[in-house]
N, C-alpha and C. Protein backbone atom coordinates (compact mmCIF):
# COMPACT_ATOMS: atom_id res chain seq x y z
N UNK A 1 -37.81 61.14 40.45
CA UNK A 1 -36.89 61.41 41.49
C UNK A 1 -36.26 60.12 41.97
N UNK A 2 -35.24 59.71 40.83
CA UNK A 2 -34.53 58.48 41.52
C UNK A 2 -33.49 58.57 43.02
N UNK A 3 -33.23 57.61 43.76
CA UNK A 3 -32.15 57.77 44.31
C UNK A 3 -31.01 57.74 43.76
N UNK A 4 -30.25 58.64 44.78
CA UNK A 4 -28.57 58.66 44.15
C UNK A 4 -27.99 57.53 45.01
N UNK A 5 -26.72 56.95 44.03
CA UNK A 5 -26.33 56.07 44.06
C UNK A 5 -25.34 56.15 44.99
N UNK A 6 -24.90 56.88 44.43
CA UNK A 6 -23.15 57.55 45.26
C UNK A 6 -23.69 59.08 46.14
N UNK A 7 -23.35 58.81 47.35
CA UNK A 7 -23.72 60.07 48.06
C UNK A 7 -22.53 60.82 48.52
N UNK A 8 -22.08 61.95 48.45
CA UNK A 8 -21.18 63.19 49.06
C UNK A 8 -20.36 62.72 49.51
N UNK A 9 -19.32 62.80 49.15
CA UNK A 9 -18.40 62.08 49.83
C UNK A 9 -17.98 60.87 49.58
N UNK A 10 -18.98 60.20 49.35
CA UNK A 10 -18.23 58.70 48.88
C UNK A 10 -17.44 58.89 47.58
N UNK A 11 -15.93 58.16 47.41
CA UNK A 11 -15.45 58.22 46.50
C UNK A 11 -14.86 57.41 45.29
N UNK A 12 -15.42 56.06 45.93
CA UNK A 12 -15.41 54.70 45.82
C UNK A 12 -14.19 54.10 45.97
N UNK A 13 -13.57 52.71 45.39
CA UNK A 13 -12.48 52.30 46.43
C UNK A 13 -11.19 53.15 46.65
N UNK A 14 -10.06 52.74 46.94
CA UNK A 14 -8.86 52.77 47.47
C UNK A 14 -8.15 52.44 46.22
N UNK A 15 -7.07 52.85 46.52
CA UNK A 15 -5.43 52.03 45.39
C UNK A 15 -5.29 50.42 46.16
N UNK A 16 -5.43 50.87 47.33
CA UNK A 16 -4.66 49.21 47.99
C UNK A 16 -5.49 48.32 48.39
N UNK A 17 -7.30 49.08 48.40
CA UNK A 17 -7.69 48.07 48.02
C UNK A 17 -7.86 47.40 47.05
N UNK A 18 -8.11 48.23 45.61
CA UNK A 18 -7.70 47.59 43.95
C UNK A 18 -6.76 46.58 44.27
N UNK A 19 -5.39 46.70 44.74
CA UNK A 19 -4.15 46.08 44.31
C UNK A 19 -4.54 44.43 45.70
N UNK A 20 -5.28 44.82 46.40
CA UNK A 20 -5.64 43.57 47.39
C UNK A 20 -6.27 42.58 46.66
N UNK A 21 -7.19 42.79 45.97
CA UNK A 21 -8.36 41.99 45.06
C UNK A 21 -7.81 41.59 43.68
N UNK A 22 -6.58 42.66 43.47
CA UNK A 22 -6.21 41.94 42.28
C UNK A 22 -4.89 40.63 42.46
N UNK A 23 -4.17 40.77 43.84
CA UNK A 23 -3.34 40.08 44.44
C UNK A 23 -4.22 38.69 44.62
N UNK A 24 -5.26 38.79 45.21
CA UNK A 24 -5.95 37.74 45.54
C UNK A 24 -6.74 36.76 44.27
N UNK A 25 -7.04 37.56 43.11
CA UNK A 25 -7.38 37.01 42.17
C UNK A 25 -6.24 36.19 41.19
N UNK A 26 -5.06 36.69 41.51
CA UNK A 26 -3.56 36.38 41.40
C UNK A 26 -3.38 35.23 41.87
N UNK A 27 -3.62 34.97 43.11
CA UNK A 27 -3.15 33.69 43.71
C UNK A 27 -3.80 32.71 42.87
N UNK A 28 -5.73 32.90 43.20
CA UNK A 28 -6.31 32.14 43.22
C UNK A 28 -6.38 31.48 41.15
N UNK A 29 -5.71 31.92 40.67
CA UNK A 29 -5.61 31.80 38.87
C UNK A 29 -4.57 31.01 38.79
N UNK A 30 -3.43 31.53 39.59
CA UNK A 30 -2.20 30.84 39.56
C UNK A 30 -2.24 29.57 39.99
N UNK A 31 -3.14 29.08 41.40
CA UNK A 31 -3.49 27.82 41.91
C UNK A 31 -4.01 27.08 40.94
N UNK A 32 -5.26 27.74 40.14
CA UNK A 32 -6.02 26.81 39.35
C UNK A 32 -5.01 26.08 38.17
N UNK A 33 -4.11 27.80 37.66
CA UNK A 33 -3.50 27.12 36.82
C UNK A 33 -2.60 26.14 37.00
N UNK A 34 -1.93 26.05 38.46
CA UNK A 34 -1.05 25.11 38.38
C UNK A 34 -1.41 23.70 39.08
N UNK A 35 -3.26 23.42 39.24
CA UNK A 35 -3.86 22.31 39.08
C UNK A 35 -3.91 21.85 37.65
N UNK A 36 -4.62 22.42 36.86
CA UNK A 36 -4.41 22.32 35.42
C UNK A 36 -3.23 21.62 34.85
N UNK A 37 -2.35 22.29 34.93
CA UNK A 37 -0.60 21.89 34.83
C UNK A 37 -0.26 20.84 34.99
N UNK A 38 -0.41 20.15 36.42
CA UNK A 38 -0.52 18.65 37.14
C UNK A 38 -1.46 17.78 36.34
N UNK A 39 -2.67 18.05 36.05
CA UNK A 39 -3.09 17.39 35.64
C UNK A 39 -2.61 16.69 34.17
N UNK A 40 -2.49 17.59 33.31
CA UNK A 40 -2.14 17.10 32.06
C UNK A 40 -0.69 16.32 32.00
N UNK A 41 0.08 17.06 32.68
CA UNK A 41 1.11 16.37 33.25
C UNK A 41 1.21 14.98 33.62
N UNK A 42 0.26 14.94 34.57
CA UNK A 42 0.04 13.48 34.68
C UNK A 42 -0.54 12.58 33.50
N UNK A 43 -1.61 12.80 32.64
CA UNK A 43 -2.18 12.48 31.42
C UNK A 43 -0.94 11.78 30.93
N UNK A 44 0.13 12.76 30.65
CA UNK A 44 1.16 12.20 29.68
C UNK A 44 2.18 11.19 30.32
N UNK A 45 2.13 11.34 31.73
CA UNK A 45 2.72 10.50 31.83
C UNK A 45 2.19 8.80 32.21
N UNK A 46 1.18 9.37 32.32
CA UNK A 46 -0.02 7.83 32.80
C UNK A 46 0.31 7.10 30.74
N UNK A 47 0.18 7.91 30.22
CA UNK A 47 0.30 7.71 28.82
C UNK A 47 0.87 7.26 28.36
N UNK A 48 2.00 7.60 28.28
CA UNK A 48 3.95 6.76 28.36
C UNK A 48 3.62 5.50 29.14
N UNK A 49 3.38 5.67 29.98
CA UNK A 49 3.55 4.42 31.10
C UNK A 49 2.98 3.26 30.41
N UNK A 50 1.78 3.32 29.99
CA UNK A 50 0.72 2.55 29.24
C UNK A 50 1.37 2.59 27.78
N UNK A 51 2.02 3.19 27.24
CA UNK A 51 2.57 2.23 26.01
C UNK A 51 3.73 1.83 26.38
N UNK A 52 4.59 2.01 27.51
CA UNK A 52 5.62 0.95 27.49
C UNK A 52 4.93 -0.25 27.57
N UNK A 53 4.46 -0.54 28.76
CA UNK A 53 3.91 -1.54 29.53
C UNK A 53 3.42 -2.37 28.22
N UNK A 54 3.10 -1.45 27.31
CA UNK A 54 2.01 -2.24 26.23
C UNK A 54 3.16 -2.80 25.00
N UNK A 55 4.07 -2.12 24.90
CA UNK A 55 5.25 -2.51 23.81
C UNK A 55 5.95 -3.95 24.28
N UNK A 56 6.55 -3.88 25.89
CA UNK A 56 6.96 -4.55 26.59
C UNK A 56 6.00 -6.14 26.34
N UNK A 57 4.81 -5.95 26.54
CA UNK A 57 3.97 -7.30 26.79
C UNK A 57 3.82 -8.06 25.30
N UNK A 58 3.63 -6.86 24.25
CA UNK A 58 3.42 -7.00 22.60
C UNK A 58 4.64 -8.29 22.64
N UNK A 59 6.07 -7.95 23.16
CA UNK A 59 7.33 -8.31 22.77
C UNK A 59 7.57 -9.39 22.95
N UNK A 60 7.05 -9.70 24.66
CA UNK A 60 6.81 -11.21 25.23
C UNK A 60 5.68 -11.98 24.75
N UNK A 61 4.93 -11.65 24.34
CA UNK A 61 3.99 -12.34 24.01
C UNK A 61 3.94 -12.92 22.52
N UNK A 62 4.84 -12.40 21.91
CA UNK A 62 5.16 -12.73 20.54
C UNK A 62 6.31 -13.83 20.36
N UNK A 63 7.37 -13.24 20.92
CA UNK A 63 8.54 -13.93 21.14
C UNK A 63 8.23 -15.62 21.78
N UNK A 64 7.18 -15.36 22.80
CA UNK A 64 7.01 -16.18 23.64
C UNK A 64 5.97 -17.53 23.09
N UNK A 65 4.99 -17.12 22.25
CA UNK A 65 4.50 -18.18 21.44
C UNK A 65 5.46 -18.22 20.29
N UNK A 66 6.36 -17.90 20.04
CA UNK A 66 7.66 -18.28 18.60
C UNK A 66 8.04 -19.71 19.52
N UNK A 67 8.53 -19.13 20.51
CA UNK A 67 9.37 -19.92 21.07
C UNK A 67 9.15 -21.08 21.98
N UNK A 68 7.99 -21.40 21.97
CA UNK A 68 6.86 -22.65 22.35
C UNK A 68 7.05 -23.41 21.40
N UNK A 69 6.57 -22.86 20.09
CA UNK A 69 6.29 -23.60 19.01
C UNK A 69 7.74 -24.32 18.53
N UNK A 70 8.47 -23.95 18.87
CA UNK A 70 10.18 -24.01 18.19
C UNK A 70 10.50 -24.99 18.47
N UNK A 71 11.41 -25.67 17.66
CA UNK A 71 12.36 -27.24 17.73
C UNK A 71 13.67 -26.68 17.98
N UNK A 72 13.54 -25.50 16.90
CA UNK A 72 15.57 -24.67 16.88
C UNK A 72 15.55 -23.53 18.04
N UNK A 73 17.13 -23.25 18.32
CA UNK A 73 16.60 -22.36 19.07
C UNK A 73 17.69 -21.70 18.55
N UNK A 74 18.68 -20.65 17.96
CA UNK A 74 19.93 -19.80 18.29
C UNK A 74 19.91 -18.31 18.39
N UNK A 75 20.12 -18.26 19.32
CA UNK A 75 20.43 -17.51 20.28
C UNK A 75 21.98 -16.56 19.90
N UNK A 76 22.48 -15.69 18.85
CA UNK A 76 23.85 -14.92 18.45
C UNK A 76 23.85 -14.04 18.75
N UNK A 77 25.13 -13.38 18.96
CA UNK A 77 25.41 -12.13 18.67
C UNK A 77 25.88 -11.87 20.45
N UNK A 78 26.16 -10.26 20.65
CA UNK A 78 26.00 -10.32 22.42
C UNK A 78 24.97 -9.94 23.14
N UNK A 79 23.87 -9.65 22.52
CA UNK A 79 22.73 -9.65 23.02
C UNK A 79 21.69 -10.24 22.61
N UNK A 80 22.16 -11.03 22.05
CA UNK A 80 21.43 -12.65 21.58
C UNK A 80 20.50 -12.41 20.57
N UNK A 81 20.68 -11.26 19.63
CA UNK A 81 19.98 -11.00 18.37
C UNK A 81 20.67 -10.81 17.17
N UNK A 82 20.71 -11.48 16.70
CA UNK A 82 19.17 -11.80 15.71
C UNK A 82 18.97 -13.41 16.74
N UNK A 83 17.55 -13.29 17.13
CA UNK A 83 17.05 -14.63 17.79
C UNK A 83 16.29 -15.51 16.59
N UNK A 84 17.71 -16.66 16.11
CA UNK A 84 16.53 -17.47 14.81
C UNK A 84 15.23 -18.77 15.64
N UNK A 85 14.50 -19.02 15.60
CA UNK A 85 13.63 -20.07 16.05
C UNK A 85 13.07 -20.64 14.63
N UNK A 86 13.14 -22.18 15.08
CA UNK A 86 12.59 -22.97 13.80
C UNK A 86 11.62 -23.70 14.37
N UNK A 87 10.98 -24.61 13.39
CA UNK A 87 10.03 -25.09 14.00
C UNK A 87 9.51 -26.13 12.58
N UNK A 88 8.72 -27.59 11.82
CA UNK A 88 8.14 -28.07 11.88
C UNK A 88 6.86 -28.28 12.32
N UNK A 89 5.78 -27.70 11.49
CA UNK A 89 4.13 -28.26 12.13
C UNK A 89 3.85 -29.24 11.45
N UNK A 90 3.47 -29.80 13.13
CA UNK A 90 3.23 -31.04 13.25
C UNK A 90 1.68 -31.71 12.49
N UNK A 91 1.19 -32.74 12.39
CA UNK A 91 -0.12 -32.61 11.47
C UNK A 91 0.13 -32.85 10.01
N UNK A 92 -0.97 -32.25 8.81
CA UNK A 92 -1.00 -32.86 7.93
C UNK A 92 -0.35 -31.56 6.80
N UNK A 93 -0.19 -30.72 7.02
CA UNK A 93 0.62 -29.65 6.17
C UNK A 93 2.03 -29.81 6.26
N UNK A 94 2.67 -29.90 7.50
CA UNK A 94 4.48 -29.92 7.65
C UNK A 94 5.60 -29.22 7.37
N UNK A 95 4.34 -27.86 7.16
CA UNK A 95 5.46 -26.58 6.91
C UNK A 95 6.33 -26.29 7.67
N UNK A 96 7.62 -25.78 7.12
CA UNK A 96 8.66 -25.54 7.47
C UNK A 96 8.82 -24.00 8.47
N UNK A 97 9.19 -23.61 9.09
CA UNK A 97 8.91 -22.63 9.63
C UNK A 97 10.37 -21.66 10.34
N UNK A 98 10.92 -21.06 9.82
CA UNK A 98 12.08 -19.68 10.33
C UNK A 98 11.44 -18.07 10.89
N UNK A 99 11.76 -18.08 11.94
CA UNK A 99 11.62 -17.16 12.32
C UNK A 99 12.90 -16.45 13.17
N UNK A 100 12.99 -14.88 12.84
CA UNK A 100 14.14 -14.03 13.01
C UNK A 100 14.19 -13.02 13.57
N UNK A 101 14.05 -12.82 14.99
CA UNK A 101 13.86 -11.47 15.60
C UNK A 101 15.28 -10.58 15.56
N UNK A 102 14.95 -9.77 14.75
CA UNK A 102 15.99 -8.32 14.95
C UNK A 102 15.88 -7.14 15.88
N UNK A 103 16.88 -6.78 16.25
CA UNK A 103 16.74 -5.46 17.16
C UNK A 103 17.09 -4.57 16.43
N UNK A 104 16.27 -3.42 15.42
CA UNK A 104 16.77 -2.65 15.15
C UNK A 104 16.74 -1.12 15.80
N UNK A 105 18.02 -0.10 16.56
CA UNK A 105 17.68 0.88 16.67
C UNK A 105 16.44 0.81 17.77
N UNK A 106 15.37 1.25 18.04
CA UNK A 106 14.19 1.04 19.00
C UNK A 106 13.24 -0.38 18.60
N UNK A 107 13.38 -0.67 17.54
CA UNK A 107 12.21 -1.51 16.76
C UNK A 107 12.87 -3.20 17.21
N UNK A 108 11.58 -3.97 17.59
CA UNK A 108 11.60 -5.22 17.69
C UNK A 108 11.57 -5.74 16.27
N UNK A 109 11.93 -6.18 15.18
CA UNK A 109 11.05 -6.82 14.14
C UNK A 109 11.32 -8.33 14.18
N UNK A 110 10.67 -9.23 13.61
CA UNK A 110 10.03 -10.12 13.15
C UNK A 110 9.99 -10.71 11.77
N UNK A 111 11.06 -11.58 11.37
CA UNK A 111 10.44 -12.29 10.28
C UNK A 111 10.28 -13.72 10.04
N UNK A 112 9.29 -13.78 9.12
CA UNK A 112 9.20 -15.20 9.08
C UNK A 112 9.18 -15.49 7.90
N UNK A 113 9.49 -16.52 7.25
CA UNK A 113 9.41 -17.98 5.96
C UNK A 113 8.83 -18.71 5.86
N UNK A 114 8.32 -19.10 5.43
CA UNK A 114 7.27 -20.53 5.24
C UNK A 114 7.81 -21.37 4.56
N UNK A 115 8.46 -22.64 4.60
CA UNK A 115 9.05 -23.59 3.86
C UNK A 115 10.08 -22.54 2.53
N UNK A 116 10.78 -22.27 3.23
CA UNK A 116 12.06 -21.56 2.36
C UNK A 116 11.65 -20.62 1.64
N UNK A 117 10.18 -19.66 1.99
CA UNK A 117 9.84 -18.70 0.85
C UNK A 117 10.13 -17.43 1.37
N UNK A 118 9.55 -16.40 0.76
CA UNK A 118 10.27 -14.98 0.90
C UNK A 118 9.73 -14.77 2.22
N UNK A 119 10.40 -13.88 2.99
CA UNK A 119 10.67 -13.36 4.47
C UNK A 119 9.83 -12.43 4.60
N UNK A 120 8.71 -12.52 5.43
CA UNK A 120 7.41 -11.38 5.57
C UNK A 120 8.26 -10.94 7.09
N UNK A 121 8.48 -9.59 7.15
CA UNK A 121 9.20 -8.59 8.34
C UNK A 121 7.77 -7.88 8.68
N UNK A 122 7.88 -8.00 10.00
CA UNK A 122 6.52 -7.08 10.82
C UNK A 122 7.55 -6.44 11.79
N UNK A 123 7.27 -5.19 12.10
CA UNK A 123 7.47 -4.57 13.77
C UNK A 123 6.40 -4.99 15.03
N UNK A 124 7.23 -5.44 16.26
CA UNK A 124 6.68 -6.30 17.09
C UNK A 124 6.05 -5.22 18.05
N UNK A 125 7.58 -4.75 17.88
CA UNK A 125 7.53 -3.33 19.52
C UNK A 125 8.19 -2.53 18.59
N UNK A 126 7.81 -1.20 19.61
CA UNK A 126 9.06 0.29 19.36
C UNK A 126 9.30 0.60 20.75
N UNK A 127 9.78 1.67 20.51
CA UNK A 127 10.63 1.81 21.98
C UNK A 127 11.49 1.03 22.56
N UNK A 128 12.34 0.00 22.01
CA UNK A 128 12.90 -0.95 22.94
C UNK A 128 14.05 -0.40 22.94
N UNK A 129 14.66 -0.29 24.58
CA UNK A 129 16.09 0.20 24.64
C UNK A 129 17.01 -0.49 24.16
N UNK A 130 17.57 -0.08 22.94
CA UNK A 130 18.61 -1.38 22.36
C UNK A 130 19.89 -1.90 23.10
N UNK A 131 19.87 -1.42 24.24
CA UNK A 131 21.28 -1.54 24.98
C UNK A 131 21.14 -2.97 25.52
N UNK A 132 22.02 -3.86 25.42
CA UNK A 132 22.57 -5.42 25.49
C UNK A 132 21.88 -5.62 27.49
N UNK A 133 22.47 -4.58 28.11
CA UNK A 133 22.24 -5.00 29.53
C UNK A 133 20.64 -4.84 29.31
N UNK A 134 19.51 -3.93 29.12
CA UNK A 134 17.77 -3.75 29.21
C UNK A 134 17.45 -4.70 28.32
N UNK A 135 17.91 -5.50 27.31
CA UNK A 135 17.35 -5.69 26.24
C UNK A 135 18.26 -7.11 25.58
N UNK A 136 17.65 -8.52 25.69
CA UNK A 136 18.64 -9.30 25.46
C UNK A 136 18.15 -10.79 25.32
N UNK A 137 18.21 -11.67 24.74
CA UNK A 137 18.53 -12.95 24.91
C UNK A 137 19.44 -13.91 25.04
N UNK A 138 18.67 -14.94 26.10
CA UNK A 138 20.36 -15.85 25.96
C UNK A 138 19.71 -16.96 26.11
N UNK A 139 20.04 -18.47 25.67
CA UNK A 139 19.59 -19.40 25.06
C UNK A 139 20.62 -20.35 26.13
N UNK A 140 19.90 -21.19 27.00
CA UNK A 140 21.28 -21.52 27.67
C UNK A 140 21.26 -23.71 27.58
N UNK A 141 19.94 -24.05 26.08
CA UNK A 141 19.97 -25.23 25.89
C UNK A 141 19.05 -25.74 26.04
N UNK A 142 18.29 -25.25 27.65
CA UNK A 142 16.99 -25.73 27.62
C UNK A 142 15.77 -24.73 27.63
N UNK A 143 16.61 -23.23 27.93
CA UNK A 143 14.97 -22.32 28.30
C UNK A 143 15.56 -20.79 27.87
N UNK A 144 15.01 -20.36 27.00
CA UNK A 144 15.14 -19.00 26.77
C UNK A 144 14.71 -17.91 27.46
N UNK A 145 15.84 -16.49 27.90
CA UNK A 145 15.55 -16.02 28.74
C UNK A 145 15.76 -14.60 27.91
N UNK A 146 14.51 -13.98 27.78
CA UNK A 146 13.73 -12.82 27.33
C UNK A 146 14.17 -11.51 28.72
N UNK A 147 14.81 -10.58 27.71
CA UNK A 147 14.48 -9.61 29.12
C UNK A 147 14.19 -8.52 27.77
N UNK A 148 12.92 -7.43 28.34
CA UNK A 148 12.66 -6.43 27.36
C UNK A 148 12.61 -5.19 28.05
N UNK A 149 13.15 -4.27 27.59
CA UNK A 149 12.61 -2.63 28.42
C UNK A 149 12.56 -2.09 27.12
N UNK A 150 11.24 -1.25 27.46
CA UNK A 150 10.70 -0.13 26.55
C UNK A 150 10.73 0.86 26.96
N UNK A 151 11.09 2.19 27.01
CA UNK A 151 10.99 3.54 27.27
C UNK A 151 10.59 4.30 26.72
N UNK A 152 9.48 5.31 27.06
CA UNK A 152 8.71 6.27 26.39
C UNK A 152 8.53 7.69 27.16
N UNK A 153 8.99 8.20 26.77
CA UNK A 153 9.57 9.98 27.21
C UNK A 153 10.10 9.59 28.56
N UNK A 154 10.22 9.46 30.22
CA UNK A 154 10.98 9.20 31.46
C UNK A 154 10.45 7.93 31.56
N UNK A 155 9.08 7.28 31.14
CA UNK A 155 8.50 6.36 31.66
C UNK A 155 9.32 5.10 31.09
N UNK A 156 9.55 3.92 31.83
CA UNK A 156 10.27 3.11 31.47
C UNK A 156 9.84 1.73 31.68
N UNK A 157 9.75 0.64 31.56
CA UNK A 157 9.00 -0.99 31.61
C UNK A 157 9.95 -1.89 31.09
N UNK A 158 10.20 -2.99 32.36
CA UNK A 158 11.03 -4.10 31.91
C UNK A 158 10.34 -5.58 32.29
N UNK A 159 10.80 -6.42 31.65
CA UNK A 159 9.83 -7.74 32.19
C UNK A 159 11.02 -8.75 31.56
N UNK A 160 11.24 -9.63 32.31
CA UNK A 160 11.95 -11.01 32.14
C UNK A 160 11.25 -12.31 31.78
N UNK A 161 11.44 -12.86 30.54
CA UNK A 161 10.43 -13.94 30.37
C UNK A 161 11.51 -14.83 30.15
N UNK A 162 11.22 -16.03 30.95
CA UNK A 162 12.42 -17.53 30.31
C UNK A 162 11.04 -18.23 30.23
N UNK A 163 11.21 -18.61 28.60
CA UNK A 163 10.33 -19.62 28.16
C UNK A 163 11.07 -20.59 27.94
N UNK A 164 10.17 -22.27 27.64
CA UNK A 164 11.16 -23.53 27.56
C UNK A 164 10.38 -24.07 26.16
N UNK A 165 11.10 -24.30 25.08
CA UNK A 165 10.39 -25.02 23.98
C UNK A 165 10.26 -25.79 23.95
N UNK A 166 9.33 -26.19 23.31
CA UNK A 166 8.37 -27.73 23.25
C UNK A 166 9.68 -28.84 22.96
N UNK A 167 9.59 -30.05 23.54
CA UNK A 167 10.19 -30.94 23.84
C UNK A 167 11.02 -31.51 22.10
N UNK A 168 12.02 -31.86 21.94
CA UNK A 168 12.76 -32.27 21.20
C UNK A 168 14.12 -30.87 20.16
N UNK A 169 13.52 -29.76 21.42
CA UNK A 169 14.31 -28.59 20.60
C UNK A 169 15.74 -28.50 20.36
């Protein structure tokens, strides 16, 4: 003789209460989901941010020991690329040394010669905005002035470097 569960009369819920609980389970899915949303959201853009920043520094930091080391400096074109830098090491080897930064399209590249031999091309950066005003050198005799922006999906990074080459350039 179990008890009954449901007694006379009871008929269990309502329509409006169904449609209350399912409203409310509504909100509370939609909230989560649109924490969720934010979040990854942010992911990608923390993401971008961190490879400009990282293309940007690659660019100066390359450019920027070329151009230490350098005796030559020229500086063509209207956004001052192709940037040639030469150089003489000093010491007991005395290799000859050309180096040629191109802007191609997004790509920084890089080449170099060793005493007049074949031209080894590396990519420095990507992403670089090729436009003359974000993206440029100008050589004005005594100190080279580096400006780089990288952009990666909205996220964007610029940095200005004037380096001065080693004495007799």
């Amino acid at each position: 003789m179990g008890t009954r569960l449901i007694h006379k009369g009871q008929k269990g819920f309502s329509l409006i209460e169904l449609v209350i609980v399912i409203a409310i389970v509504g909100f509370v899915t939609g909230g989560l989901t649109m924490t969720i949303m934010q979040v990854f959201n942010m992911d990608a853009r923390t993401r971008n941010d961190m490879t400009a920043v990282y293309q940007v520094r690659q660019a100066g930091k390359l450019v920027s020991q070329d151009v230490l080391q350098s005796q030559g400096v020229n500086a063509s074109g209207g956004s001052g690329f192709p940037l040639t830098l030469t150089w003489t090491d000093e010491g007991g080897a005395g290799d000859s040394h050309t180096v040629i930064y191109t802007l191609s399209g997004s790509r920084l590249h890089r080449g170099e010669s060793v005493n007049g031999g074949n031209q080894t091309v590396t990519v420095v950066a990507e992403h670089i905005d090729p436009d003359p005003i974000d993206t440029y050198c100008a050589w004005d005799g005594e100190v080279l002035t580096f400006m780089v922006t990288a952009t990666v999906g909205e996220q964007s990074e610029t940095r200005i470097y004037q380096i001065k080459p080693r004495p007799g350039s």
